[in-house]
PDB file of N, CA and C in Angstrom:
ATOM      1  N   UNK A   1     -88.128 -42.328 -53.321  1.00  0.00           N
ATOM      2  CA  UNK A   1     -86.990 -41.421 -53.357  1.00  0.00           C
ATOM      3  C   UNK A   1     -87.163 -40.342 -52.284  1.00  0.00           C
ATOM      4  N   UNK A   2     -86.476 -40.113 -51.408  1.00  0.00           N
ATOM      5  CA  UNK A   2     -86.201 -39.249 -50.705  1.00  0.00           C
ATOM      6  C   UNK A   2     -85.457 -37.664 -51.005  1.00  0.00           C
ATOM      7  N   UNK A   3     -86.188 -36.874 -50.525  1.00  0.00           N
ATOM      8  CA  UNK A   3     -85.289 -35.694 -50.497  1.00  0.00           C
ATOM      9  C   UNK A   3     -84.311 -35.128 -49.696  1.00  0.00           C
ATOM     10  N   UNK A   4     -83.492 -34.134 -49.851  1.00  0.00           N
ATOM     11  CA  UNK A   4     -83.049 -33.429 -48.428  1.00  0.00           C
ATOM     12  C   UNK A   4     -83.954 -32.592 -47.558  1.00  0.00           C
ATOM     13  N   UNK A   5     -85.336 -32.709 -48.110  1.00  0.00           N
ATOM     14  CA  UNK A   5     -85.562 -31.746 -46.768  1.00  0.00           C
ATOM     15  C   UNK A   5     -86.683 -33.062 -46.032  1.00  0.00           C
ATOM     16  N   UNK A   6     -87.045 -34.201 -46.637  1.00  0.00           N
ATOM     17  CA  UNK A   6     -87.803 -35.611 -46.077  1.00  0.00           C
ATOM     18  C   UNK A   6     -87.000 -36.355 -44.764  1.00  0.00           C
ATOM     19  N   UNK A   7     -86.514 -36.070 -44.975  1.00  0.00           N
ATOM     20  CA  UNK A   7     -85.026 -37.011 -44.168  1.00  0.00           C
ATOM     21  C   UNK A   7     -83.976 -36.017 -43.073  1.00  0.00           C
ATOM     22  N   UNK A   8     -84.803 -35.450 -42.278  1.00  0.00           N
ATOM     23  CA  UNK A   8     -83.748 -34.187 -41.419  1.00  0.00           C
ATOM     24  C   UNK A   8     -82.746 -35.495 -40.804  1.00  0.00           C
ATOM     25  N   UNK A   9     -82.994 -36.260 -40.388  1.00  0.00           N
ATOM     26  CA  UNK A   9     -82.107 -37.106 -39.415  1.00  0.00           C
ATOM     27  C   UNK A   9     -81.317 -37.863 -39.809  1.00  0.00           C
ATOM     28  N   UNK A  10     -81.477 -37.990 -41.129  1.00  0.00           N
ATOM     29  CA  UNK A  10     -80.122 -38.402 -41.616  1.00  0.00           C
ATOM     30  C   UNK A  10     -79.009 -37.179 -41.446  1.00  0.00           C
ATOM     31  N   UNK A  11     -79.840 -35.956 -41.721  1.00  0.00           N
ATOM     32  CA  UNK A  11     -78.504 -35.275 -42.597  1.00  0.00           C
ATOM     33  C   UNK A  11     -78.133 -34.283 -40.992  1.00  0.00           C
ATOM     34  N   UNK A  12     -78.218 -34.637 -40.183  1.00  0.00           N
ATOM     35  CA  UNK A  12     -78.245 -33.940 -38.788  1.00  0.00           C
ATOM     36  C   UNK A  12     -77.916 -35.064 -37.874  1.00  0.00           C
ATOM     37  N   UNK A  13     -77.250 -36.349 -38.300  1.00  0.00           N
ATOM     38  CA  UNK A  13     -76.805 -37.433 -37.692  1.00  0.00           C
ATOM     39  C   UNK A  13     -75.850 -37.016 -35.926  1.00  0.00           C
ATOM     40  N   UNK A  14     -76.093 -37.895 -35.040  1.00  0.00           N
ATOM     41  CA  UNK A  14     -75.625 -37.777 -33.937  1.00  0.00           C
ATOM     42  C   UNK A  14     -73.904 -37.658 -33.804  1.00  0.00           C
ATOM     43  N   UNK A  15     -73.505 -37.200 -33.000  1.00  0.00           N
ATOM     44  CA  UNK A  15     -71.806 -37.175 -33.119  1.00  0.00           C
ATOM     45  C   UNK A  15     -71.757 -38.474 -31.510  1.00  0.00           C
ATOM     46  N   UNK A  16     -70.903 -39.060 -31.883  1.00  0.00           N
ATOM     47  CA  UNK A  16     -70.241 -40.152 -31.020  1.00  0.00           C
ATOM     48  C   UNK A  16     -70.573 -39.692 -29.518  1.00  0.00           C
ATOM     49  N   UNK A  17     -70.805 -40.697 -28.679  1.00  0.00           N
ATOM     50  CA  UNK A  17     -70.787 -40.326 -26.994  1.00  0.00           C
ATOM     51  C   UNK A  17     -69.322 -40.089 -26.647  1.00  0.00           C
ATOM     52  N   UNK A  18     -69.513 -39.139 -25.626  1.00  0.00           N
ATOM     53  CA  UNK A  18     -68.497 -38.638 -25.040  1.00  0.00           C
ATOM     54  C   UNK A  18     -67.512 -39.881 -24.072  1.00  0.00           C
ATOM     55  N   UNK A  19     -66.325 -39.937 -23.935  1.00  0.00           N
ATOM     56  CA  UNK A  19     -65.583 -41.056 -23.496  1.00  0.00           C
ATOM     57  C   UNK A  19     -65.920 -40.844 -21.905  1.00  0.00           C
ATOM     58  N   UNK A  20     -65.647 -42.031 -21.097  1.00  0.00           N
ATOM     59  CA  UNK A  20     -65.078 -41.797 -19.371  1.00  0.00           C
ATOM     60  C   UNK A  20     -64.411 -40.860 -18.913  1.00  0.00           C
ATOM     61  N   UNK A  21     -63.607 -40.732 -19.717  1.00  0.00           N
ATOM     62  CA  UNK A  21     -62.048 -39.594 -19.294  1.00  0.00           C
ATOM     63  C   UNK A  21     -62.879 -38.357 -19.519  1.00  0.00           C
ATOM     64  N   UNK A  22     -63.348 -37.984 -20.831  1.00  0.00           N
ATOM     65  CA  UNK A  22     -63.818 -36.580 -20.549  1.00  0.00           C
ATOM     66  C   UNK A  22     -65.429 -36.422 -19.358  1.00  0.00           C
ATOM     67  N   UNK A  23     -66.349 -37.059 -19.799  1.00  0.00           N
ATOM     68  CA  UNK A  23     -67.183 -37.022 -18.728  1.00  0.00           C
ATOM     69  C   UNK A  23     -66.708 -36.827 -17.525  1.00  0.00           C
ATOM     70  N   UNK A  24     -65.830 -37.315 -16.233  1.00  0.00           N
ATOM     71  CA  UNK A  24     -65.137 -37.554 -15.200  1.00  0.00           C
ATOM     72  C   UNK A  24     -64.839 -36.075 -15.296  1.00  0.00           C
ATOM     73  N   UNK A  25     -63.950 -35.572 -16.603  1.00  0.00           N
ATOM     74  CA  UNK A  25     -63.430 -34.469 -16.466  1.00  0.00           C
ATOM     75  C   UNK A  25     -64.290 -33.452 -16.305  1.00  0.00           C
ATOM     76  N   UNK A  26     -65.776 -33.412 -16.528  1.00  0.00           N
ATOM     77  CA  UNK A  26     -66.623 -32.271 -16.705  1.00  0.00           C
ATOM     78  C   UNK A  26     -67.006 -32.461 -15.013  1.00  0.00           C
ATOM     79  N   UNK A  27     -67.157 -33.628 -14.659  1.00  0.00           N
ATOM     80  CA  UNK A  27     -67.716 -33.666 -13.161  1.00  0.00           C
ATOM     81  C   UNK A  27     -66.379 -32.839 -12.217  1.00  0.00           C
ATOM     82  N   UNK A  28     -65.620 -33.230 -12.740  1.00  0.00           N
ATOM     83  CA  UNK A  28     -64.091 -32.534 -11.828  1.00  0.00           C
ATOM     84  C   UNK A  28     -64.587 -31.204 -12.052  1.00  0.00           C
ATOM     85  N   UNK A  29     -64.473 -30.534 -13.255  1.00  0.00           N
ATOM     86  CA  UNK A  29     -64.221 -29.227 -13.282  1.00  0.00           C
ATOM     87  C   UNK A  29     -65.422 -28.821 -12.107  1.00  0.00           C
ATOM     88  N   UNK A  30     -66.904 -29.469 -12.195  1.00  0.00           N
ATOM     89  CA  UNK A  30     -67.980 -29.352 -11.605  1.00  0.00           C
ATOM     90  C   UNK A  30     -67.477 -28.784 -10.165  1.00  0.00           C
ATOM     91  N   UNK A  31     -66.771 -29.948  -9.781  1.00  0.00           N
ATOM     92  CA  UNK A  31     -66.277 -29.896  -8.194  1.00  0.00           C
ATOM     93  C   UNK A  31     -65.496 -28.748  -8.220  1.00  0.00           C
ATOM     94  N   UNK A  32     -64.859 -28.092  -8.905  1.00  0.00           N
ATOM     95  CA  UNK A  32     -63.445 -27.048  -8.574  1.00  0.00           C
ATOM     96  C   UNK A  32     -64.504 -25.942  -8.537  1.00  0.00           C
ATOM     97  N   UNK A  33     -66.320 -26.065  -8.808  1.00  0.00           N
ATOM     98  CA  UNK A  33     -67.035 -24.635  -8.626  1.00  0.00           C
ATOM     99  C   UNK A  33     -66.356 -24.066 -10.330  1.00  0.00           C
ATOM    100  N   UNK A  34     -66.615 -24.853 -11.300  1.00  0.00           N
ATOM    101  CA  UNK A  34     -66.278 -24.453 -12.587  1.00  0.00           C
ATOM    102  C   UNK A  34     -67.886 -24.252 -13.144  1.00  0.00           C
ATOM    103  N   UNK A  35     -68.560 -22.814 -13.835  1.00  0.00           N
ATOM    104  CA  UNK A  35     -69.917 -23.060 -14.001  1.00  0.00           C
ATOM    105  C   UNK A  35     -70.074 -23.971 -15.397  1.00  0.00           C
ATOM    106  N   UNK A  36     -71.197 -23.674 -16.083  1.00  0.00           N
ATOM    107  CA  UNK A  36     -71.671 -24.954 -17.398  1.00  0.00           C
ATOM    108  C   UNK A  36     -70.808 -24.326 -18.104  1.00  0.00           C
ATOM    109  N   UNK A  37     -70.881 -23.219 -18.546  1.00  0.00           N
ATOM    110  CA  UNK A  37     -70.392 -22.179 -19.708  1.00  0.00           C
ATOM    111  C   UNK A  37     -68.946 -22.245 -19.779  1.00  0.00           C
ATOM    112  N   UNK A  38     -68.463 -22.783 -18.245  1.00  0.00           N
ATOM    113  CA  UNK A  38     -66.753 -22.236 -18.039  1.00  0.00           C
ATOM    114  C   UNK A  38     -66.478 -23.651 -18.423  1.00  0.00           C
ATOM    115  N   UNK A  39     -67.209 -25.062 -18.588  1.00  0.00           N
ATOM    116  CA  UNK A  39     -66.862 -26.390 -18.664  1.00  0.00           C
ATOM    117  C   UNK A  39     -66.683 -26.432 -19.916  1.00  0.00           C
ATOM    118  N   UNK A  40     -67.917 -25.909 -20.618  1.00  0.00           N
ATOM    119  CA  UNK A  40     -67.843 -25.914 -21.964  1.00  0.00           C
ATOM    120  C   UNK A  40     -67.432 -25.136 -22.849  1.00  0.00           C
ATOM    121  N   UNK A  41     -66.343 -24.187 -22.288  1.00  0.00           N
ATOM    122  CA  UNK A  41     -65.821 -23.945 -23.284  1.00  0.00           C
ATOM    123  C   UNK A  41     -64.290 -24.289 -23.122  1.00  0.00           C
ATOM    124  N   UNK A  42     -63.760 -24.649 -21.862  1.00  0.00           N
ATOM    125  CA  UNK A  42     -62.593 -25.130 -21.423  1.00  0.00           C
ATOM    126  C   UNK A  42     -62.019 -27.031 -22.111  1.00  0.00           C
ATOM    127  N   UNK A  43     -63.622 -27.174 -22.534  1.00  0.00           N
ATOM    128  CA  UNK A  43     -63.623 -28.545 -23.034  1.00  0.00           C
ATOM    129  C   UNK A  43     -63.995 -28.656 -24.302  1.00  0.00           C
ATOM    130  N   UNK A  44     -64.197 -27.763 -24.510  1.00  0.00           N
ATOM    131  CA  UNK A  44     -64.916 -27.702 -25.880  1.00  0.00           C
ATOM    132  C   UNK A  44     -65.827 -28.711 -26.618  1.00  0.00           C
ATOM    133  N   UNK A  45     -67.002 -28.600 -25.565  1.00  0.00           N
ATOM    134  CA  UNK A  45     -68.656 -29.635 -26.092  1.00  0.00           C
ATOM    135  C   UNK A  45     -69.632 -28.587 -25.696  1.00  0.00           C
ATOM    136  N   UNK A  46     -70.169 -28.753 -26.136  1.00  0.00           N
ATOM    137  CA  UNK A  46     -71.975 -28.324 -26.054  1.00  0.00           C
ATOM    138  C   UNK A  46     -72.240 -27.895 -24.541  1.00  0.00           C
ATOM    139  N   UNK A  47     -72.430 -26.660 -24.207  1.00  0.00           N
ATOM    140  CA  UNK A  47     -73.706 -26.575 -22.605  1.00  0.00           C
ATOM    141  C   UNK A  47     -74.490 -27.545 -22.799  1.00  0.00           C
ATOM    142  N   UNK A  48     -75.464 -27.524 -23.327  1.00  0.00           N
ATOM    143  CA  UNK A  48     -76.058 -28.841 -23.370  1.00  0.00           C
ATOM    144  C   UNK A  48     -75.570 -30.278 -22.714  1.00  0.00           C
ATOM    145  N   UNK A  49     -74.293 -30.658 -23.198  1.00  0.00           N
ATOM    146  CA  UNK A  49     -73.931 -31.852 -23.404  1.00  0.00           C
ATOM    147  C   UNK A  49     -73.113 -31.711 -21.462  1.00  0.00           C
ATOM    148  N   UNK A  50     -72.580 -30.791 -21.483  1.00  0.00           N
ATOM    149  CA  UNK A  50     -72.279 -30.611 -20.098  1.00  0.00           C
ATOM    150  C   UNK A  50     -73.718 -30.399 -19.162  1.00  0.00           C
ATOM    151  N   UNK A  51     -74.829 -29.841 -19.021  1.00  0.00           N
ATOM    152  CA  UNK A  51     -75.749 -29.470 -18.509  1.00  0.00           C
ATOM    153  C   UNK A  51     -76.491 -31.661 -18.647  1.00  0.00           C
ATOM    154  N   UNK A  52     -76.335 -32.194 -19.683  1.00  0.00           N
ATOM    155  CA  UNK A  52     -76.747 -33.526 -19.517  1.00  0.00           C
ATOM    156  C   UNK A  52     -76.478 -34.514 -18.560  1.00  0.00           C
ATOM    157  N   UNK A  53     -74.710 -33.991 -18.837  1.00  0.00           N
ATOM    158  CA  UNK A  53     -73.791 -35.006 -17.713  1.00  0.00           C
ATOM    159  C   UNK A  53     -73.953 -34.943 -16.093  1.00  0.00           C
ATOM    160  N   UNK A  54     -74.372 -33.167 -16.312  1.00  0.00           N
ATOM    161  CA  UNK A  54     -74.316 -33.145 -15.023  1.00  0.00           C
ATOM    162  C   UNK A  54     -75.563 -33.446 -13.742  1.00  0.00           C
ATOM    163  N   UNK A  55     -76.686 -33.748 -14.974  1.00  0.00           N
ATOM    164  CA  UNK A  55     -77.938 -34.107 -14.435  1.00  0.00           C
ATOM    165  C   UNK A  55     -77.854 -35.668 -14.012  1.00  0.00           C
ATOM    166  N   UNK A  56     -77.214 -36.330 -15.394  1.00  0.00           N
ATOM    167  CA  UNK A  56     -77.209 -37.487 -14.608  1.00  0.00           C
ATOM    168  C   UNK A  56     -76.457 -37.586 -13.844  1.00  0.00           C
ATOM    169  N   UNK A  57     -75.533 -36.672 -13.251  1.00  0.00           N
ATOM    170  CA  UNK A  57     -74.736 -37.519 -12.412  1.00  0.00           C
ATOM    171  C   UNK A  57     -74.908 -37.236 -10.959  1.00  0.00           C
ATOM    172  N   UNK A  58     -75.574 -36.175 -10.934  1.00  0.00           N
ATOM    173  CA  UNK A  58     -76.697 -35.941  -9.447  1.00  0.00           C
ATOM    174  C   UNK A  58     -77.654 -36.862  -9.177  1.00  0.00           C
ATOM    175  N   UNK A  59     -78.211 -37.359 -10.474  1.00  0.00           N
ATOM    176  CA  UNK A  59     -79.064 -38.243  -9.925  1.00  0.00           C
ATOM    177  C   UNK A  59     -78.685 -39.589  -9.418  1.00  0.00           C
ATOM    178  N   UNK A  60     -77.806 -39.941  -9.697  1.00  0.00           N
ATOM    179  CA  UNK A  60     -77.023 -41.276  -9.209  1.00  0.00           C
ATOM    180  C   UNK A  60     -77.058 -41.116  -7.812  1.00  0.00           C
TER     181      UNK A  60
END
């Protein structure tokens, strides 16, 4: 038997990947000189999740 505090990762489960259309869109804003903070809140996701996209997509 499991508890709630045995099991963080269930109860802190991942939210869905972000689609083409919005990714594309975070790289656009990127290009218009939009900073992380101004992406993410104009898009409403995570710095994080913008600060991710935008790593990989330099590295390409």
């Amino acid at each position: 038997m499991q508890t709630d505090s045995t099991n963080i990762c269930e109860r802190m489960g991942r939210s869905q990947e972000l689609s083409e259309f919005k990714r594309g869109t975070v790289i656009g804003c990127h290009l218009c000189n939009k900073s992380i903070s101004e992406i993410s809140l104009l898009l409403n996701i995570p710095r994080s999740t913008v600060s991710g996209i935008m790593r990989k997509w330099k590295q390409q």
